[in-house]
N, C-alpha and C. Protein backbone atom coordinates (compact mmCIF):
# COMPACT_ATOMS: atom_id res chain seq x y z
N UNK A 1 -2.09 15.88 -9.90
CA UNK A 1 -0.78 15.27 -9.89
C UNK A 1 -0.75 14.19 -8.81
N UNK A 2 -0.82 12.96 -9.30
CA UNK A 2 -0.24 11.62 -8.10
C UNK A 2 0.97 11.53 -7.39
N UNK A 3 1.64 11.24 -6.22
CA UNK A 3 2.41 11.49 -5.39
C UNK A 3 2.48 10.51 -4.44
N UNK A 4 3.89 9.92 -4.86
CA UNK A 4 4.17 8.30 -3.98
C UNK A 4 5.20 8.48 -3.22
N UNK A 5 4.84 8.64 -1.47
CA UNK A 5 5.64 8.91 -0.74
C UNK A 5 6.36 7.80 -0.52
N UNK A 6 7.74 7.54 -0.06
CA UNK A 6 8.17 5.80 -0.21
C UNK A 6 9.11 6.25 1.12
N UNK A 7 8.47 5.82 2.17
CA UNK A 7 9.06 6.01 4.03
C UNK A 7 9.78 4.48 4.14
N UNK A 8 11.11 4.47 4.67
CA UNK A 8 11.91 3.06 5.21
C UNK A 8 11.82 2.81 5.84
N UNK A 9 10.39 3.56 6.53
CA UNK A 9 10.50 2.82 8.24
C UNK A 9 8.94 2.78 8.56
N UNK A 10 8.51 2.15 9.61
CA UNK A 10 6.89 1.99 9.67
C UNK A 10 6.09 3.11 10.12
N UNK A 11 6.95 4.55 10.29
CA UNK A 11 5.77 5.55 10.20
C UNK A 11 6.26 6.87 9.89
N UNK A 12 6.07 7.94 9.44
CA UNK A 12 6.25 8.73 8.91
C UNK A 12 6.40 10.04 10.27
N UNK A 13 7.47 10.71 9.68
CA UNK A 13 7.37 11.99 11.16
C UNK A 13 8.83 12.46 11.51
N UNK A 14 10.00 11.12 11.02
CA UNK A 14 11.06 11.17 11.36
C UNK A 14 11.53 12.31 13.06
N UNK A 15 12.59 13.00 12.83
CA UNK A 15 12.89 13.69 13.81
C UNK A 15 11.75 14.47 14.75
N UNK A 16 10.46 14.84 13.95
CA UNK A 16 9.64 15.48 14.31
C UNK A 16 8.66 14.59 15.23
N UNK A 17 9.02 13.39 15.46
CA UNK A 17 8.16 12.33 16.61
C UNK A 17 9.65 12.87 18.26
N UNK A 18 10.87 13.20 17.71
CA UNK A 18 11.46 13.49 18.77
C UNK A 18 11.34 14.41 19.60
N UNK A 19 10.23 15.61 19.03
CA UNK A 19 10.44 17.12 19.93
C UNK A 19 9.12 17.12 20.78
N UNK A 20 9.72 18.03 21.65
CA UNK A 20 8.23 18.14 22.43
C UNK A 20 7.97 19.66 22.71
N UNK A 21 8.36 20.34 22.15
CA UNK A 21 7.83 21.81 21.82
C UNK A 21 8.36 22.26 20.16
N UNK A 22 7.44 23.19 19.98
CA UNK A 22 7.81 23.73 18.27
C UNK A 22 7.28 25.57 18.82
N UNK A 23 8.03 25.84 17.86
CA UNK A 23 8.68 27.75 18.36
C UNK A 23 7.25 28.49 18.46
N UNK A 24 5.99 27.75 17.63
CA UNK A 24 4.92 28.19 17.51
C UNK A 24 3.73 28.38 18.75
N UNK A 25 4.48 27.44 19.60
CA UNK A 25 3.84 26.57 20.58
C UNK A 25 3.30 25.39 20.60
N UNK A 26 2.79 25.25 19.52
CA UNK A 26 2.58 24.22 19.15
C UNK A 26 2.64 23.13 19.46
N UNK A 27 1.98 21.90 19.41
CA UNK A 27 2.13 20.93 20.21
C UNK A 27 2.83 19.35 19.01
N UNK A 28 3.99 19.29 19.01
CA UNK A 28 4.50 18.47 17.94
C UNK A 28 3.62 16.99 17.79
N UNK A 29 3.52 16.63 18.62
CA UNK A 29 2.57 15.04 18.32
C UNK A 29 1.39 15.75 17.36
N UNK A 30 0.61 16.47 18.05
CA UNK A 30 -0.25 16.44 17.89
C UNK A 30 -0.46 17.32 16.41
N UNK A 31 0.61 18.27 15.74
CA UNK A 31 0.69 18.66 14.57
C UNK A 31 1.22 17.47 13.81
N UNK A 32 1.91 16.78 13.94
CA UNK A 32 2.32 15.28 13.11
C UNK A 32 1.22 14.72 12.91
N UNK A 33 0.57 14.14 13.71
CA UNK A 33 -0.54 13.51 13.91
C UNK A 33 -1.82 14.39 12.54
N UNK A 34 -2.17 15.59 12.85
CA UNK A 34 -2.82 16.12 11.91
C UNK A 34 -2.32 16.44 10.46
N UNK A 35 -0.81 16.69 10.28
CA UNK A 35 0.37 16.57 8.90
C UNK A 35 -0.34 15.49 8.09
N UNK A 36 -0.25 14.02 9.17
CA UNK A 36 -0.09 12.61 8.44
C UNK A 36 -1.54 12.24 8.42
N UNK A 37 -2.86 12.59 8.69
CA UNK A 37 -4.30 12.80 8.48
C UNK A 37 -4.35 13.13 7.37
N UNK A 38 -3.85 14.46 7.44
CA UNK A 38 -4.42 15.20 5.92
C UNK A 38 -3.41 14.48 4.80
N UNK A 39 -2.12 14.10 4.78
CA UNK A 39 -1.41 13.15 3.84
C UNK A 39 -2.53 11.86 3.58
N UNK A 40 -2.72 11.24 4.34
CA UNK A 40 -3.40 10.23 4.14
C UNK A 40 -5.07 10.61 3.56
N UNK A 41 -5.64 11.65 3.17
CA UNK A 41 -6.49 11.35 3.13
C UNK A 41 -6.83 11.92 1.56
N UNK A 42 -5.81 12.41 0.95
CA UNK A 42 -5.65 12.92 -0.09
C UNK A 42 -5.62 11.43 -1.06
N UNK A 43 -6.45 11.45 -2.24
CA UNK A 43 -6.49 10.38 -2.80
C UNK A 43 -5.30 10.38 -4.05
N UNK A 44 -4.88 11.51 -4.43
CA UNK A 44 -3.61 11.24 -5.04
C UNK A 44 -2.35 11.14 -4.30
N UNK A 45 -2.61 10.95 -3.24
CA UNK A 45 -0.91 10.37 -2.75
C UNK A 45 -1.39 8.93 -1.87
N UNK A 46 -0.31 8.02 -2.42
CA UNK A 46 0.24 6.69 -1.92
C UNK A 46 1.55 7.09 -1.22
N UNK A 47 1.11 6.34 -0.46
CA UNK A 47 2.41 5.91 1.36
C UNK A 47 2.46 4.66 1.06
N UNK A 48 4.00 4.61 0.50
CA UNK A 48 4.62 3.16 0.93
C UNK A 48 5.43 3.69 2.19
N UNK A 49 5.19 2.63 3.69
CA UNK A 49 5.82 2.58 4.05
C UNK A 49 6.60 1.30 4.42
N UNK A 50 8.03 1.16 5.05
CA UNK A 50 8.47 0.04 5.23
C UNK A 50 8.97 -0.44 3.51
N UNK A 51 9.41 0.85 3.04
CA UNK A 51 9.92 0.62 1.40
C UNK A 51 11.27 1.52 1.07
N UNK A 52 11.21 0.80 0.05
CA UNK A 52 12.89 1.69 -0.09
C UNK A 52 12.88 1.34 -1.89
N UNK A 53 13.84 2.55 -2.17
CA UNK A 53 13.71 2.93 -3.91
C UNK A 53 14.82 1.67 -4.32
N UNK A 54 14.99 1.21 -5.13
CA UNK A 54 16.29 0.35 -5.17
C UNK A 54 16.68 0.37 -6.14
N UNK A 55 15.94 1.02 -7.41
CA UNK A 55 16.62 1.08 -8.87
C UNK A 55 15.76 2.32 -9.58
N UNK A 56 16.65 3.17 -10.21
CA UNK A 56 16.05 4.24 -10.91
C UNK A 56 16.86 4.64 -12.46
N UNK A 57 15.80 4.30 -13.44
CA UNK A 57 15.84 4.60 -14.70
C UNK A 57 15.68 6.11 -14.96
N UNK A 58 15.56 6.55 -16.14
CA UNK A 58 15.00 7.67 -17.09
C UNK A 58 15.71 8.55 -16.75
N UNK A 59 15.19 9.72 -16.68
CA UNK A 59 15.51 11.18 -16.87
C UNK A 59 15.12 12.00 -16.39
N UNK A 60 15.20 13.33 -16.44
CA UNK A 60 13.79 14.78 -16.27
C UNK A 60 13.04 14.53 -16.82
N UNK A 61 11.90 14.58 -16.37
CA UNK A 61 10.60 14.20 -16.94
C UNK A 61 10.08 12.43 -17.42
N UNK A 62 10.74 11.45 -16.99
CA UNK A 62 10.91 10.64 -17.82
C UNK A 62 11.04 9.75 -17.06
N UNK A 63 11.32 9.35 -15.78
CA UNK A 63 11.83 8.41 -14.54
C UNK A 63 10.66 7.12 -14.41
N UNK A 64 11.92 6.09 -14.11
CA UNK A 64 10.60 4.91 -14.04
C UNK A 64 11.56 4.28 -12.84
N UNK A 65 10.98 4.20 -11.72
CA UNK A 65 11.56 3.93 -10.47
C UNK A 65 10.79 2.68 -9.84
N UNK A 66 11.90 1.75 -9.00
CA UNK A 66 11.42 0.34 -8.20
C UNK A 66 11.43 0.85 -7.10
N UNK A 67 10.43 0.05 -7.09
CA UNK A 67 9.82 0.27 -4.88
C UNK A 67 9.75 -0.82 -4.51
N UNK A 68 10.86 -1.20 -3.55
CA UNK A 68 10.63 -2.60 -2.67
C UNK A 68 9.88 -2.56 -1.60
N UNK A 69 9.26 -3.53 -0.90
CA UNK A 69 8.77 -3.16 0.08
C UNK A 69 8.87 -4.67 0.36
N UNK A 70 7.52 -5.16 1.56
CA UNK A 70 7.44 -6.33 2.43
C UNK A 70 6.40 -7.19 0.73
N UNK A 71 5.51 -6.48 0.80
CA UNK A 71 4.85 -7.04 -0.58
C UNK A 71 5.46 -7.47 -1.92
N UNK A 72 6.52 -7.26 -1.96
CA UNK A 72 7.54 -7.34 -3.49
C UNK A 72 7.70 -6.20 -3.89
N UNK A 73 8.14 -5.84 -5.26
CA UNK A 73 8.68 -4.76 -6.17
C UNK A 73 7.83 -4.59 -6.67
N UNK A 74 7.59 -3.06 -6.79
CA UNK A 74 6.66 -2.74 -7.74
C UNK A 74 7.09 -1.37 -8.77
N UNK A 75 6.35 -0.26 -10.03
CA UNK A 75 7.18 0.30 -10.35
C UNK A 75 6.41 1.56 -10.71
N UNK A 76 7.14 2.61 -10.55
CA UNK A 76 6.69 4.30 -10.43
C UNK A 76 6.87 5.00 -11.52
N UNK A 77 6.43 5.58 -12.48
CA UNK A 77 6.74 5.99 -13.72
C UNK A 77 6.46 7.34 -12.86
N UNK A 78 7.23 8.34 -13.07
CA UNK A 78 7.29 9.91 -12.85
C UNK A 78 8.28 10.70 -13.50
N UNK A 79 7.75 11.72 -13.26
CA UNK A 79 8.47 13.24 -14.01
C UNK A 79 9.60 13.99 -12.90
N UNK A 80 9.41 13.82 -11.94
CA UNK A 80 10.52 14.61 -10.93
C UNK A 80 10.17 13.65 -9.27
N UNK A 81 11.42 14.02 -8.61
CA UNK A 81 11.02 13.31 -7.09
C UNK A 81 12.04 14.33 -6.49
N UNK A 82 11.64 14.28 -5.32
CA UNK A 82 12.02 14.66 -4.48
C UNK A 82 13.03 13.91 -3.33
N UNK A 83 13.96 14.06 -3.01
CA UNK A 83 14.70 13.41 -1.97
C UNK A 83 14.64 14.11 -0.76
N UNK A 84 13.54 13.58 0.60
CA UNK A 84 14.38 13.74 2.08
C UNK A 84 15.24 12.91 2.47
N UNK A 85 16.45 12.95 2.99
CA UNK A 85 16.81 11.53 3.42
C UNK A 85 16.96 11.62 5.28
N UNK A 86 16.37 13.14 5.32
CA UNK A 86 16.38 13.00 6.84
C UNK A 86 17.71 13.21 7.70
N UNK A 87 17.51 13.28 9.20
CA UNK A 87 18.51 13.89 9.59
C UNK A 87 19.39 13.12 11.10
N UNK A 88 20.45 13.20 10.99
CA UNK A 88 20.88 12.66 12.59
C UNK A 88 21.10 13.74 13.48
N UNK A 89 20.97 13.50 14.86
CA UNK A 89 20.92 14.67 15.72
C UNK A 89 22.54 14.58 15.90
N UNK A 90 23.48 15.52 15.65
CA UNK A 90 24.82 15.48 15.66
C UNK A 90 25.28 15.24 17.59
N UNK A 91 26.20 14.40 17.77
CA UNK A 91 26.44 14.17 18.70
C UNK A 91 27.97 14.46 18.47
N UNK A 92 28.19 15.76 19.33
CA UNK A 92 29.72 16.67 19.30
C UNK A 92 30.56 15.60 20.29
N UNK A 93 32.10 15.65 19.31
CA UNK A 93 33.26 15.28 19.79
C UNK A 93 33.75 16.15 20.68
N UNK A 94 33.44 17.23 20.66
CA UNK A 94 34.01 18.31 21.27
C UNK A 94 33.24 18.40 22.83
N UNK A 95 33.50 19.93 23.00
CA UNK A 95 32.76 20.68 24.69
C UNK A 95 32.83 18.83 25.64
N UNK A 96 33.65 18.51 25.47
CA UNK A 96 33.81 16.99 26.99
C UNK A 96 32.09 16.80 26.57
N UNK A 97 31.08 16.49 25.71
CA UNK A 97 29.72 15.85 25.80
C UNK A 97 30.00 14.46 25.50
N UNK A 98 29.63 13.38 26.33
CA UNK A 98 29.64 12.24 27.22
C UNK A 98 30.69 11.86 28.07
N UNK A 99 31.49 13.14 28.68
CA UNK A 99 32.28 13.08 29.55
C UNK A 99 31.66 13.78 30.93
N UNK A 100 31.00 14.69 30.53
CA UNK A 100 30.42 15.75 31.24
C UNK A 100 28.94 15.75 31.10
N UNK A 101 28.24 15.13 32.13
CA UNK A 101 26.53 15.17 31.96
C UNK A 101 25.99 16.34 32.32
N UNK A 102 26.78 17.54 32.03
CA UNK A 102 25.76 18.76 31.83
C UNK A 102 26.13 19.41 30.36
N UNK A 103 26.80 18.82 29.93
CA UNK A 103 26.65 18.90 28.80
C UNK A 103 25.57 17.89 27.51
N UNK A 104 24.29 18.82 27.18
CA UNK A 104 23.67 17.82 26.40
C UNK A 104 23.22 18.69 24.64
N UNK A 105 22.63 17.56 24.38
CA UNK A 105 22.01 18.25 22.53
C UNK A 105 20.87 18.77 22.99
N UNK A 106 20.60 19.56 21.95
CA UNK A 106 19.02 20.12 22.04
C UNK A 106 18.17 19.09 22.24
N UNK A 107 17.97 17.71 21.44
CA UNK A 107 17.28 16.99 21.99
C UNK A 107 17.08 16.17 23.51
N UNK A 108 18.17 16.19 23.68
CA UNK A 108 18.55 15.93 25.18
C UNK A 108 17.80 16.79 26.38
N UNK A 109 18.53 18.00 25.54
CA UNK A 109 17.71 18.66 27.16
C UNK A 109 16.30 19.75 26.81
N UNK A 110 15.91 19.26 25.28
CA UNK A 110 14.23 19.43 25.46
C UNK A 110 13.61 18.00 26.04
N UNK A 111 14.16 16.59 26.45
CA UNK A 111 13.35 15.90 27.38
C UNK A 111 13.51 15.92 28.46
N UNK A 112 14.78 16.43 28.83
CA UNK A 112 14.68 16.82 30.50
C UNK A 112 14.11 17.80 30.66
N UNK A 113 13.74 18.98 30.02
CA UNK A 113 12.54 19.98 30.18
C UNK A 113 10.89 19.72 30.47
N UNK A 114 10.93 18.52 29.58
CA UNK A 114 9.84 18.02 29.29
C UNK A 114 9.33 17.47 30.46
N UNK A 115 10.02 16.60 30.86
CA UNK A 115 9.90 15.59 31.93
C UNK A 115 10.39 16.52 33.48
N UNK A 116 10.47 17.55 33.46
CA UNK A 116 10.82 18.20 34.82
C UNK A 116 11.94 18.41 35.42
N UNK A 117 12.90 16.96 34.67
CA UNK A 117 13.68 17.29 34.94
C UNK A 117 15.15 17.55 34.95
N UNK A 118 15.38 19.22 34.87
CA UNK A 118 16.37 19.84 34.36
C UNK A 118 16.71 20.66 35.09
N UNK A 119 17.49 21.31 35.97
CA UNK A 119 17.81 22.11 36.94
C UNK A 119 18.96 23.23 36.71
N UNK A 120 19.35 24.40 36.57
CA UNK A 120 20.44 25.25 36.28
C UNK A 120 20.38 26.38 36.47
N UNK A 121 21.41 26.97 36.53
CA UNK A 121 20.56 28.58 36.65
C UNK A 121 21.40 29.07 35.84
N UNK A 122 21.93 28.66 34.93
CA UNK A 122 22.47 29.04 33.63
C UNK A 122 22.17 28.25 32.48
N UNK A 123 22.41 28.63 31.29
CA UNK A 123 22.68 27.70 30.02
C UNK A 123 23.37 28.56 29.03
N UNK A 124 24.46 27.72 28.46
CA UNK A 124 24.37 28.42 27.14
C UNK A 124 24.57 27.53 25.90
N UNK A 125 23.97 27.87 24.89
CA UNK A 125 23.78 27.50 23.64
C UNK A 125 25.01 27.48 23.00
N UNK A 126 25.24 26.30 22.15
CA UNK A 126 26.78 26.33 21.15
C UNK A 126 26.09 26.04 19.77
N UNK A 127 25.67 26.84 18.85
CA UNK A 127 25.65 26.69 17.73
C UNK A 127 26.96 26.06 16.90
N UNK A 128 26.53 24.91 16.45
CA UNK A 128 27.16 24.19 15.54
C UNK A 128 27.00 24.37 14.14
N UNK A 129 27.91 24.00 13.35
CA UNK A 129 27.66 24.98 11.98
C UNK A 129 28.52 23.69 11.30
């Protein structure tokens, strides 16, 4: 089965280039980094990146889709696709966050972890829903 990934931006990884720990231990660059190896080296999948879908025909089973890119339009005949469209890190109206700099997002204060520096002798977590 052939498989045409079509990324809008010049590299693939989205949110997952933002973290710097994963629950596994894991080291996030460096699992991205090996993700987008083994993507790339698979000869049935094409990476457009720096492309975007802009017109889609057919059906189930039946789809004939445009891919713009920097090179021109070109066109995808397939049976099913998949949509990520990816994610924004929610930045709360609420808890005073950018009123109050101890208040931050998970991404926030996994780089002050990262970088050393983060200081507290408390925290607590607000699951957002």
């Amino acid at each position: 089965m052939d498989v045409t990934l079509v990324e809008k931006t010049a590299e693939l990884g989205g949110n997952l280039r933002k973290l710097r720990y994963l629950l596994g231990g894991e080291n996030p660059a460096a699992k991205l980094d090996d993700l987008i190896k083994k993507l790339e080296s698979r000869a049935n999948v094409k990476i457009m990146k720096n492309s975007e879908i802009s017109k889609i025909d057919g059906s189930w089973g039946n789809f004939d889709t445009e891919i713009v890119s920097a090179g021109g339009a070109s066109r995808v005949k397939h049976g099913v696709f998949v949509v990520a469209t990816g994610a924004n890190e929610y930045r709360p109206k609420e808890y005073e966050y950018g009123k109050d700099s101890r208040v931050l997002t998970q991404l926030e204060l996994e780089d002050k972890l990262s970088k050393g520096d983060f200081k507290a002798s408390s925290v607590i977590m607000i699951p957002v829903s």
